[in-house]
N, C-alpha and C. Protein backbone atom coordinates (compact mmCIF):
# COMPACT_ATOMS: atom_id res chain seq x y z
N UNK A 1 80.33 191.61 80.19
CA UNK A 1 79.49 191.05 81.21
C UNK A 1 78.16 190.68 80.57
N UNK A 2 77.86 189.46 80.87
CA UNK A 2 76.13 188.90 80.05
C UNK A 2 75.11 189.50 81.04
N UNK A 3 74.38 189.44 80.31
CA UNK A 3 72.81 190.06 81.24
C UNK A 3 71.79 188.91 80.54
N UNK A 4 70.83 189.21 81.78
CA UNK A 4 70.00 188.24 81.05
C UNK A 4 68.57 188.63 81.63
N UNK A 5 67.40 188.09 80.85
CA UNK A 5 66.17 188.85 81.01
C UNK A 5 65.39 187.64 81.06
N UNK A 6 64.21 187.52 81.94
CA UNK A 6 62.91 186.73 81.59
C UNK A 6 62.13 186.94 81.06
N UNK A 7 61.54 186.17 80.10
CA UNK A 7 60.37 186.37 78.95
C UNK A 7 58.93 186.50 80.05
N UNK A 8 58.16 187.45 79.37
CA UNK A 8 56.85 187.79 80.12
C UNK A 8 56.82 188.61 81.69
N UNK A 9 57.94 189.08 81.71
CA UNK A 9 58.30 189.48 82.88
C UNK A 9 59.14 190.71 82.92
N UNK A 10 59.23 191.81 83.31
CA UNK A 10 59.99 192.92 83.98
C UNK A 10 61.47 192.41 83.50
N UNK A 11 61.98 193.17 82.71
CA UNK A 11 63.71 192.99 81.70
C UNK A 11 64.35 192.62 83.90
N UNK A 12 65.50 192.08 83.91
CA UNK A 12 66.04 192.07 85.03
C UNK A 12 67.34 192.37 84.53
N UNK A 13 68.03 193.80 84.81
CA UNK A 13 69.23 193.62 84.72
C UNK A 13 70.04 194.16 86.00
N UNK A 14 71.30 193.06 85.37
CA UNK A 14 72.33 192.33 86.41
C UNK A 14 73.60 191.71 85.67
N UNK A 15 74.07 191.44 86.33
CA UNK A 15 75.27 190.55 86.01
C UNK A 15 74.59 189.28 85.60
N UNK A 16 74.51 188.43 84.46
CA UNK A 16 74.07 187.30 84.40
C UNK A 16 73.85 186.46 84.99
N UNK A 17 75.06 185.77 85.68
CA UNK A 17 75.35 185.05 86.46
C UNK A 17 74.95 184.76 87.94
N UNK A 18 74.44 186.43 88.23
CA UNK A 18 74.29 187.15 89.46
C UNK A 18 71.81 186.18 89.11
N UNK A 19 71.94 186.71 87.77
CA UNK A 19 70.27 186.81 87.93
C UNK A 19 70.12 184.89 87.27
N UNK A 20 71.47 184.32 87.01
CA UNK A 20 70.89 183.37 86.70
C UNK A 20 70.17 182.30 87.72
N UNK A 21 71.44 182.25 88.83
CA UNK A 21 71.26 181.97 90.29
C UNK A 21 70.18 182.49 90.49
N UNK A 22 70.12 183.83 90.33
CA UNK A 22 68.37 183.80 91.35
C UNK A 22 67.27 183.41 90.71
N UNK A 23 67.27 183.09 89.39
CA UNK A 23 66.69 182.25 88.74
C UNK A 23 66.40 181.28 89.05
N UNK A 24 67.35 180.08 89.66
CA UNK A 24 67.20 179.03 90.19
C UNK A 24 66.73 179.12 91.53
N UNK A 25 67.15 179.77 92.27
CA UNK A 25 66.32 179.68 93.61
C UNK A 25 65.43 180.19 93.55
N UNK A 26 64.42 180.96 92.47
CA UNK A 26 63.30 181.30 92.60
C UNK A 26 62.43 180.07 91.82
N UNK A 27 63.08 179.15 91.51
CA UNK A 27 62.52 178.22 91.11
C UNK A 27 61.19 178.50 90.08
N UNK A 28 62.01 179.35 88.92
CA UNK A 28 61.41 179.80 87.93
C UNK A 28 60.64 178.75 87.05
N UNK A 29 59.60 178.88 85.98
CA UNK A 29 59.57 178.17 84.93
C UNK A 29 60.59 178.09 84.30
N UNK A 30 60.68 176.48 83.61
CA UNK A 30 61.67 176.20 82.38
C UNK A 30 61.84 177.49 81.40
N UNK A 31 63.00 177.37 80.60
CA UNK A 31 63.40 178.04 79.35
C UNK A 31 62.72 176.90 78.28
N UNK A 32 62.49 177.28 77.46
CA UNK A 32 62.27 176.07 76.02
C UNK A 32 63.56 176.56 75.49
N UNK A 33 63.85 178.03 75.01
CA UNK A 33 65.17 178.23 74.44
C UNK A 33 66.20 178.96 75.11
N UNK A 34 67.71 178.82 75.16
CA UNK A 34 68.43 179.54 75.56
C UNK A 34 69.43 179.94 74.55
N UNK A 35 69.58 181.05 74.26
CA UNK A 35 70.91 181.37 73.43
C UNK A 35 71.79 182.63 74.38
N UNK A 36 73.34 181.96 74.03
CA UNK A 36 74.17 181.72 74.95
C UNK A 36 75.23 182.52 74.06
N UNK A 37 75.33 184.48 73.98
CA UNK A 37 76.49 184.83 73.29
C UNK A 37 76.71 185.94 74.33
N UNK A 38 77.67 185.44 75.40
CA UNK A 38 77.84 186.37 76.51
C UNK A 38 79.58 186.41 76.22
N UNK A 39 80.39 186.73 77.09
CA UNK A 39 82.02 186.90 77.52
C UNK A 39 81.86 184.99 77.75
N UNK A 40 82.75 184.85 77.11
CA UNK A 40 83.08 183.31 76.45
C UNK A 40 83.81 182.68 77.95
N UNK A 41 84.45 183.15 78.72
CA UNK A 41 85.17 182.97 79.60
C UNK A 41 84.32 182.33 80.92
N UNK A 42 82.74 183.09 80.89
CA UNK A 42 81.79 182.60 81.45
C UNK A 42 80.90 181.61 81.09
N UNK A 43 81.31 181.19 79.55
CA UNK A 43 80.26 180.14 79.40
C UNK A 43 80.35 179.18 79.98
N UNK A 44 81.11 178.46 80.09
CA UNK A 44 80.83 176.94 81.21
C UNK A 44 79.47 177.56 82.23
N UNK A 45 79.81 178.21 83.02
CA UNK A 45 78.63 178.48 84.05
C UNK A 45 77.67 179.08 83.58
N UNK A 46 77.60 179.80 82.15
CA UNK A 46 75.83 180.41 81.91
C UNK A 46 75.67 178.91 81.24
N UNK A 47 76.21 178.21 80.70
CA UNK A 47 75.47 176.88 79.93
C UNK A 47 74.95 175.61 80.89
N UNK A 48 75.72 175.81 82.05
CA UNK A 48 75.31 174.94 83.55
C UNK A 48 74.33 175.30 84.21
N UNK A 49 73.99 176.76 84.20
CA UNK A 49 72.48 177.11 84.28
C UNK A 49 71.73 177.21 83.66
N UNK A 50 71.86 177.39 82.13
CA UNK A 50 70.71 176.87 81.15
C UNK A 50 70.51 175.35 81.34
N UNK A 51 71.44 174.72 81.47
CA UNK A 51 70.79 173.21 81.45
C UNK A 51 69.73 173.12 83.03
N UNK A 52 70.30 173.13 83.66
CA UNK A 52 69.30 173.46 85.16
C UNK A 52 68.12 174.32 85.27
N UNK A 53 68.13 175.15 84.18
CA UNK A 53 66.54 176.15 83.87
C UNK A 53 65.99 175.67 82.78
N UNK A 54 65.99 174.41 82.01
CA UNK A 54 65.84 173.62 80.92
C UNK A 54 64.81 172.73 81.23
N UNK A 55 64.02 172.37 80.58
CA UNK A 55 63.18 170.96 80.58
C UNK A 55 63.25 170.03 79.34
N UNK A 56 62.91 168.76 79.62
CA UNK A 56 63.46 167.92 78.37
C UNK A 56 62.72 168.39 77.15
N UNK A 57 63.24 168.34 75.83
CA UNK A 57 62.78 169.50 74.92
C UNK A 57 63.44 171.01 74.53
N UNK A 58 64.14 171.16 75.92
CA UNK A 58 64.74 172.83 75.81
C UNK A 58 65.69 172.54 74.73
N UNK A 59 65.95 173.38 73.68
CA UNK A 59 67.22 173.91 72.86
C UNK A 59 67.99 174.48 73.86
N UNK A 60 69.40 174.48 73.64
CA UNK A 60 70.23 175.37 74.26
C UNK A 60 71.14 175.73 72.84
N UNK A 61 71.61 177.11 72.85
CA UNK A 61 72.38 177.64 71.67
C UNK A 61 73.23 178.06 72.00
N UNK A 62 74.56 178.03 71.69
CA UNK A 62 76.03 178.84 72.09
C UNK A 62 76.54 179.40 71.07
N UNK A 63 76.52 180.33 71.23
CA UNK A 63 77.31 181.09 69.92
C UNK A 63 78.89 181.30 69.82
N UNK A 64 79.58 181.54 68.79
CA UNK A 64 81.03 181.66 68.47
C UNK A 64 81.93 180.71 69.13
N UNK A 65 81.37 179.79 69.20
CA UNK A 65 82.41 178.71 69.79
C UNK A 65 83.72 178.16 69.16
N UNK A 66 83.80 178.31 68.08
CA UNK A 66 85.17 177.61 67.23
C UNK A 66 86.01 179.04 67.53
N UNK A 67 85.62 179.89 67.75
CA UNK A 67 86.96 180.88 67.98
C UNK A 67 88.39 180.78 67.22
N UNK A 68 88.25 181.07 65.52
CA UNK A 68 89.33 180.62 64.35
C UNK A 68 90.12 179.53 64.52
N UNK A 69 89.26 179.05 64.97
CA UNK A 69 90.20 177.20 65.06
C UNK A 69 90.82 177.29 66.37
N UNK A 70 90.85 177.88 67.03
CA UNK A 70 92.03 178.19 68.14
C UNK A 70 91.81 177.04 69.43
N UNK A 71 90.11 176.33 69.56
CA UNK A 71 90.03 175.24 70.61
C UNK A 71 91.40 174.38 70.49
N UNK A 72 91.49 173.88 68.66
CA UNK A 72 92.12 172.58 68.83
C UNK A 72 93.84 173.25 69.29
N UNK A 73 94.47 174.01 69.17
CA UNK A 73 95.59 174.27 69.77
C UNK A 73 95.97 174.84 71.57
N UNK A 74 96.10 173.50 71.49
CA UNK A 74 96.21 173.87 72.93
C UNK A 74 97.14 174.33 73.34
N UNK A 75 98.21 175.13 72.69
CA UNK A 75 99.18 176.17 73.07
C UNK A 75 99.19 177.25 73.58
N UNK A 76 97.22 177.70 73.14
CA UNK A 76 96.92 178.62 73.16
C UNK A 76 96.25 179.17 74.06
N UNK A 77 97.12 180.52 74.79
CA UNK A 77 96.21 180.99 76.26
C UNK A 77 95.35 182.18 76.05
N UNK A 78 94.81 181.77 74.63
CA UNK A 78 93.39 182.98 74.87
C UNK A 78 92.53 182.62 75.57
N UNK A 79 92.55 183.06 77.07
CA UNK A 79 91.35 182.70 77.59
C UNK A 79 89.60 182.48 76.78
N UNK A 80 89.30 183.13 75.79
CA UNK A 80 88.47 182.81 75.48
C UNK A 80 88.16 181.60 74.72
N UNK A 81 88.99 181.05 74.12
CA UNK A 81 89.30 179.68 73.35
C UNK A 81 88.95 178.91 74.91
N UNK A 82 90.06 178.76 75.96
CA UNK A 82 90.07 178.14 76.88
C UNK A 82 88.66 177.86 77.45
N UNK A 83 87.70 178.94 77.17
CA UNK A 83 86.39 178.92 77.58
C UNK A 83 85.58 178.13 76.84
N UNK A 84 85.58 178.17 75.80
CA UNK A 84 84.95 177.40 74.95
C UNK A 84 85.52 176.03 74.76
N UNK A 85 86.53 175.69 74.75
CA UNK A 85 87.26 174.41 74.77
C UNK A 85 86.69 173.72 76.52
N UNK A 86 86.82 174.27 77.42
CA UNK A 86 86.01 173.50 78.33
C UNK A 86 84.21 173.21 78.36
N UNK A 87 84.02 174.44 77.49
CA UNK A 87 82.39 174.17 77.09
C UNK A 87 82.19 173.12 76.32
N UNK A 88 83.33 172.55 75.65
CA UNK A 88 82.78 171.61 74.82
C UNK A 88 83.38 170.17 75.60
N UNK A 89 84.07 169.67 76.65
CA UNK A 89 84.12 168.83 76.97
C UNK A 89 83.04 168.64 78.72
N UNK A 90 82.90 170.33 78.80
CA UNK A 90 81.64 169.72 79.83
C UNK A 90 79.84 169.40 79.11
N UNK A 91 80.50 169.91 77.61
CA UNK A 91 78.93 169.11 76.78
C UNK A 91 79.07 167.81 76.60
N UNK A 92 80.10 167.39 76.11
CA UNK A 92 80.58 165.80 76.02
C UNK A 92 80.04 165.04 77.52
N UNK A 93 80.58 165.96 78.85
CA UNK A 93 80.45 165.07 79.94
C UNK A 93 78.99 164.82 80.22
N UNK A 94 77.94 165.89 79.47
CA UNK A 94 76.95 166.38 80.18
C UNK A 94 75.84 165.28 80.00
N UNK A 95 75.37 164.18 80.76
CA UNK A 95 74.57 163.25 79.96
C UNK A 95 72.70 163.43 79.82
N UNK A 96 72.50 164.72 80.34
CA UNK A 96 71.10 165.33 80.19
C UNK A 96 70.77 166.06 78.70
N UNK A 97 72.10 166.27 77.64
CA UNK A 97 71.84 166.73 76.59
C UNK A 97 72.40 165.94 75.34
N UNK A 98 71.60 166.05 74.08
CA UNK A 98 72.14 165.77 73.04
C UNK A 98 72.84 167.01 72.47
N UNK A 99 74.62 167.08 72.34
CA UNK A 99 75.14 168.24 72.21
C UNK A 99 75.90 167.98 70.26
N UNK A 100 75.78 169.11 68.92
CA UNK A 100 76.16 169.61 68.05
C UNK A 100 76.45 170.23 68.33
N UNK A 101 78.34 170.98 67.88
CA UNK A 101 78.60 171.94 67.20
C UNK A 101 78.77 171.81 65.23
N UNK A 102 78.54 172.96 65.21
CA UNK A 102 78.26 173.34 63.56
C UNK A 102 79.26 174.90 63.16
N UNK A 103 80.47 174.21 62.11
CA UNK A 103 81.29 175.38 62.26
C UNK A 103 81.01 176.45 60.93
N UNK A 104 80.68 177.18 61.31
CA UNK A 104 80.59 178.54 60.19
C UNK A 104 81.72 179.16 59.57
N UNK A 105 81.98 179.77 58.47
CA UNK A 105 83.36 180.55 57.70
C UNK A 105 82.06 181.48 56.86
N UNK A 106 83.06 182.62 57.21
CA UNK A 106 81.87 184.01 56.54
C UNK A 106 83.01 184.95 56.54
N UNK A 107 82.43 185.81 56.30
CA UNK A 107 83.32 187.40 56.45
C UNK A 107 84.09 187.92 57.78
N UNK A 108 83.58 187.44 58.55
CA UNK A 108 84.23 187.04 60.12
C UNK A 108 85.44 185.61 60.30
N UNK A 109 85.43 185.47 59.20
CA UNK A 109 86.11 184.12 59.73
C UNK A 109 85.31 182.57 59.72
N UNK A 110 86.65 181.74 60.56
CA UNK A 110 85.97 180.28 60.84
C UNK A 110 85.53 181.33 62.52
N UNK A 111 83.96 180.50 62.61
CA UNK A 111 83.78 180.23 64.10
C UNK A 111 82.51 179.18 63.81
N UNK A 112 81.21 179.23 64.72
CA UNK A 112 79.86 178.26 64.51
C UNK A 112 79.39 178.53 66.30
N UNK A 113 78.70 177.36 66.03
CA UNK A 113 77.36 177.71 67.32
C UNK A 113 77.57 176.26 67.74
N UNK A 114 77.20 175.88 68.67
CA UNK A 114 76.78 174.66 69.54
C UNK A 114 75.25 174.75 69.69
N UNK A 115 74.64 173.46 69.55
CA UNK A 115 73.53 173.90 69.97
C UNK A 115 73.45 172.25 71.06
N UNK A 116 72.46 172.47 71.93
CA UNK A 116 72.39 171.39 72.89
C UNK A 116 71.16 171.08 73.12
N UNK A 117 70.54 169.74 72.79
CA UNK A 117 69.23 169.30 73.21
C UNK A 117 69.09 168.73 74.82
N UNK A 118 68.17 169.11 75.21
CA UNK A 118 67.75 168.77 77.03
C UNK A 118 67.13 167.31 76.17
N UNK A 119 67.43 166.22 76.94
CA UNK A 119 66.96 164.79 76.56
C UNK A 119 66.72 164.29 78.03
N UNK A 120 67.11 164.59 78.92
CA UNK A 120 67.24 164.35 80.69
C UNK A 120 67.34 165.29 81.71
């Protein structure tokens, strides 16, 4: 489960998802940065609220997204692949960001990061 905290402010913990929403209806200040290494299964929706708590300028960062190559086989029902494989075609759809992924190989393996520029 992701948690998530506001800078300059009292840690808030919660279910991410739970404090990202109230994030938005509290009609918080922008993020400049977001980095994004929660349960992969949820990223589509923590990266749909970073872009919505974003101003043009914000970085957005996703971590472990290549998941050992496993996006490009689509045979494959690791939900967490599945998560990230829709993260990367709702970055494609997304026309408020300039979206990179960048794939890493280390002692862990192949995986890499996405990172996403707010442009709109």
């Amino acid at each position: 489960m992701g948690r998530a905290a506001v800078p300059g402010t009292a840690a808030r913990v919660a279910p991410a998802l739970d404090t990202l929403a109230q994030l938005q209806g509290d009609h918080e200040e922008p993020f400049d940065l977001v980095f994004i290494d929660a349960d992969k299964r949820n990223t589509p929706a923590y990266f749909a609220a970073a872009v919505a708590l974003a101003h043009v300028g914000s970085l957005i960062v996703v971590d472990n997204v290549v998941r050992q190559g496993k996006l490009i086989d689509l045979e494959s029902d690791d939900p967490d692949a599945a998560g990230m494989r829709q993260l990367m075609e709702q970055m494609a759809a997304e026309k408020r960001i300039t979206p990179a992924v960048i794939q890493t190989v280390g002692v862990k393996g192949w995986d890499g990061f996405a990172f996403a520029l707010v442009i709109g």
